[in-house]
C-alpha atoms as a PDB file:
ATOM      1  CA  UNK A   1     147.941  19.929 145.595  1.00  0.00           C
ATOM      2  CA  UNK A   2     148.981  23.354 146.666  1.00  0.00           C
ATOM      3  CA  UNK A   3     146.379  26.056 146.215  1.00  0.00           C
ATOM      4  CA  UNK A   4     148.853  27.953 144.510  1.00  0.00           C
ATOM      5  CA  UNK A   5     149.007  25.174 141.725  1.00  0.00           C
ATOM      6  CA  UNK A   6     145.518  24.500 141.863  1.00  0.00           C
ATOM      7  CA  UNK A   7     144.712  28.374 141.203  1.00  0.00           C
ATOM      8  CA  UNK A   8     147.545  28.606 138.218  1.00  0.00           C
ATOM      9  CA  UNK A   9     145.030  25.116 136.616  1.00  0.00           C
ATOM     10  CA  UNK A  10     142.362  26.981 137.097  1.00  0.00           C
ATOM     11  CA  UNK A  11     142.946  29.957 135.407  1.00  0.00           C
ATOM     12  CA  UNK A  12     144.538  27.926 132.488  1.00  0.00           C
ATOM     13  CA  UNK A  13     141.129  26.287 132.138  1.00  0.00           C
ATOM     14  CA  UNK A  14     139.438  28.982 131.420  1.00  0.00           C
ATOM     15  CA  UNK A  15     139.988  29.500 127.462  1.00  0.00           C
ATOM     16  CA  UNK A  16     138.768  26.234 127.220  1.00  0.00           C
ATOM     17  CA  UNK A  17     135.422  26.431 128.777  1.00  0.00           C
ATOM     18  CA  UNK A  18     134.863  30.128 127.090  1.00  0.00           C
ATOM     19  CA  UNK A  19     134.745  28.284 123.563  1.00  0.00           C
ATOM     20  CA  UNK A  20     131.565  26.583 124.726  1.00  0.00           C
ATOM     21  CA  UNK A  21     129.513  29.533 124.831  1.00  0.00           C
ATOM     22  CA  UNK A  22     127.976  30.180 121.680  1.00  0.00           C
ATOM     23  CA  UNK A  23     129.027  33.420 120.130  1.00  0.00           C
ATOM     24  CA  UNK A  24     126.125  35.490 117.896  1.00  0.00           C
ATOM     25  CA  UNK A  25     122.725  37.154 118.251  1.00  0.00           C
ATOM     26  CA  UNK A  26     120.342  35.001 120.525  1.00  0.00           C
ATOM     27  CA  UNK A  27     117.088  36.656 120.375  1.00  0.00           C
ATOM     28  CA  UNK A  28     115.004  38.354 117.558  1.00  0.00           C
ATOM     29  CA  UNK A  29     115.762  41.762 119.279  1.00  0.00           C
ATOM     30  CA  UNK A  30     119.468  41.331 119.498  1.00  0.00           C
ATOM     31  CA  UNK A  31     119.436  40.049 115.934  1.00  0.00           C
ATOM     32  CA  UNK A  32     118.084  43.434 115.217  1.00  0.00           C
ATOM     33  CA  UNK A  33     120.345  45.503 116.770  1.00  0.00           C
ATOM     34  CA  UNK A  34     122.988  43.509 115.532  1.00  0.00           C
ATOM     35  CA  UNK A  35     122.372  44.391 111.485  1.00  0.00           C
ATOM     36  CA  UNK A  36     121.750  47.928 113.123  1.00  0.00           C
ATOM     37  CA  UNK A  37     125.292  48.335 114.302  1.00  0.00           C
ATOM     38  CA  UNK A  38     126.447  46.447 110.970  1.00  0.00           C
ATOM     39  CA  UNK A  39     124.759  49.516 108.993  1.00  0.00           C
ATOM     40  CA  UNK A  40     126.602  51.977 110.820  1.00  0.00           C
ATOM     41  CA  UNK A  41     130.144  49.745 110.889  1.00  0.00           C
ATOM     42  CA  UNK A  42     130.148  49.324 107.732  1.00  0.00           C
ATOM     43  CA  UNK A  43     128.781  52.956 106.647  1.00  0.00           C
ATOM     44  CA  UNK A  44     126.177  51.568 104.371  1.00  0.00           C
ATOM     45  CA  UNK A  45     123.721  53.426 104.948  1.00  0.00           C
ATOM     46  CA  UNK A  46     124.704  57.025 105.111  1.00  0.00           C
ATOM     47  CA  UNK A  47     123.601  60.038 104.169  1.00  0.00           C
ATOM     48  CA  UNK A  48     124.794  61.258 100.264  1.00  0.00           C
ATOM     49  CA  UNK A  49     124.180  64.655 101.780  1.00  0.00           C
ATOM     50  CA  UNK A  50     127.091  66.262 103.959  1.00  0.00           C
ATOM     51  CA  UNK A  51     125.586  67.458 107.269  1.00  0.00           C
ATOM     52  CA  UNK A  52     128.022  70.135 108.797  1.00  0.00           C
ATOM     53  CA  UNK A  53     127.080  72.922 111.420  1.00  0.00           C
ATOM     54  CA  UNK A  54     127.315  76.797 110.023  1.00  0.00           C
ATOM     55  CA  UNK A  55     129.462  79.271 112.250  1.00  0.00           C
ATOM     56  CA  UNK A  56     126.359  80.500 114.009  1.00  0.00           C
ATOM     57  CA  UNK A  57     125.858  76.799 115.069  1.00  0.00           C
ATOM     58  CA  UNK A  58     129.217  76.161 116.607  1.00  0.00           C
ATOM     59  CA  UNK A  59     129.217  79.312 118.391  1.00  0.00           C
ATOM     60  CA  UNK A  60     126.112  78.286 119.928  1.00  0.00           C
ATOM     61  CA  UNK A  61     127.432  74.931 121.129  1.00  0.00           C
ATOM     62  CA  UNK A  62     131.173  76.122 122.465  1.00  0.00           C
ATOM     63  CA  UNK A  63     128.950  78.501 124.105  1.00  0.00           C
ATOM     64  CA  UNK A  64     126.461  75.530 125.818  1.00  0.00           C
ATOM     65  CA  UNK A  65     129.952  73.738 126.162  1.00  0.00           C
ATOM     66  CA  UNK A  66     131.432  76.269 128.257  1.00  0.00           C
ATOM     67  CA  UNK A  67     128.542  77.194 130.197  1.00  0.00           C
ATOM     68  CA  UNK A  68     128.234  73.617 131.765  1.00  0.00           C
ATOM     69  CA  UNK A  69     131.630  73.910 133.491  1.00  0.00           C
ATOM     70  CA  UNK A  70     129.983  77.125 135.597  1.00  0.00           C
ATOM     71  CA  UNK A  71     128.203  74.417 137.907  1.00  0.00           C
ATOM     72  CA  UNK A  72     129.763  72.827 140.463  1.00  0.00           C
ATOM     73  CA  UNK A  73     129.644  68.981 140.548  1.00  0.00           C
ATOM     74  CA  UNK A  74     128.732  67.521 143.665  1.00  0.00           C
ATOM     75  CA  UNK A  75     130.475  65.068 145.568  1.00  0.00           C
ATOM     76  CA  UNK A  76     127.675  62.233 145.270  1.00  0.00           C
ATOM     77  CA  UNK A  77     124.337  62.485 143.781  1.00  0.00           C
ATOM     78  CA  UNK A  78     121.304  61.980 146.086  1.00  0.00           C
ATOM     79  CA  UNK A  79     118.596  59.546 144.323  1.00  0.00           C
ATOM     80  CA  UNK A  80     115.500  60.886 145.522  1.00  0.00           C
ATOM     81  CA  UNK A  81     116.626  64.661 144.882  1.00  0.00           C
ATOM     82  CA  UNK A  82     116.200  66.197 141.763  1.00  0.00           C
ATOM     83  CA  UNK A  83     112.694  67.391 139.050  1.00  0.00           C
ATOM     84  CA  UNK A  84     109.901  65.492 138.311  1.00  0.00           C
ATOM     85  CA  UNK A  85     109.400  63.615 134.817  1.00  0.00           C
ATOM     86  CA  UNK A  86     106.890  64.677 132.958  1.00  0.00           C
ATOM     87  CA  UNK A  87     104.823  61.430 131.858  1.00  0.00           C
ATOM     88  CA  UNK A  88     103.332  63.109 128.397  1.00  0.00           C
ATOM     89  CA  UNK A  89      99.691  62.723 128.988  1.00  0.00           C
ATOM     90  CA  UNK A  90      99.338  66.397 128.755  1.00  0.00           C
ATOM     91  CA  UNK A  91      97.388  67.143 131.645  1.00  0.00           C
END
């Protein structure tokens, strides 16, 4: 067979072995997450209360916003280079 044909099978196949993978939460974690992310799809479980920012509030953020495009971003970001994290045991 010519590996062109054999490559064209191939990728044909495929559909056909993605249906045996079972489709759905698998762990008790995931299943959690999962009714999570349903809550918010589905918008059952919003606030009754509108939430909205007062003029004061937006300034503030355009203003953080803008701000951020004064640095200049480097052309690749060193791992070991940067602040320490602080670990919270409030010594």
């Amino acid at each position: 067979m010519k590996p062109t044909t054999l490559c064209c099978l191939t990728l044909l196949a495929f559909p056909v072995f993605s249906h045996a993978i079972d489709s759905g939460p698998s762990s008790p974690q995931q299943q959690e997450t999962e009714g999570w992310l349903q809550l918010q799809r589905n918008n059952t479980a919003a606030s009754p209360k509108l939430q909205s920012a007062t003029a004061t509030e937006r300034e503030l953020a355009m203003q953080r916003w803008l701000k951020s495009y004064q640095h200049e971003i480097p052309e690749f970001f060193d791992q070991y280079e940067g602040g320490k994290v602080d670990s919270g045991s409030g010594e």
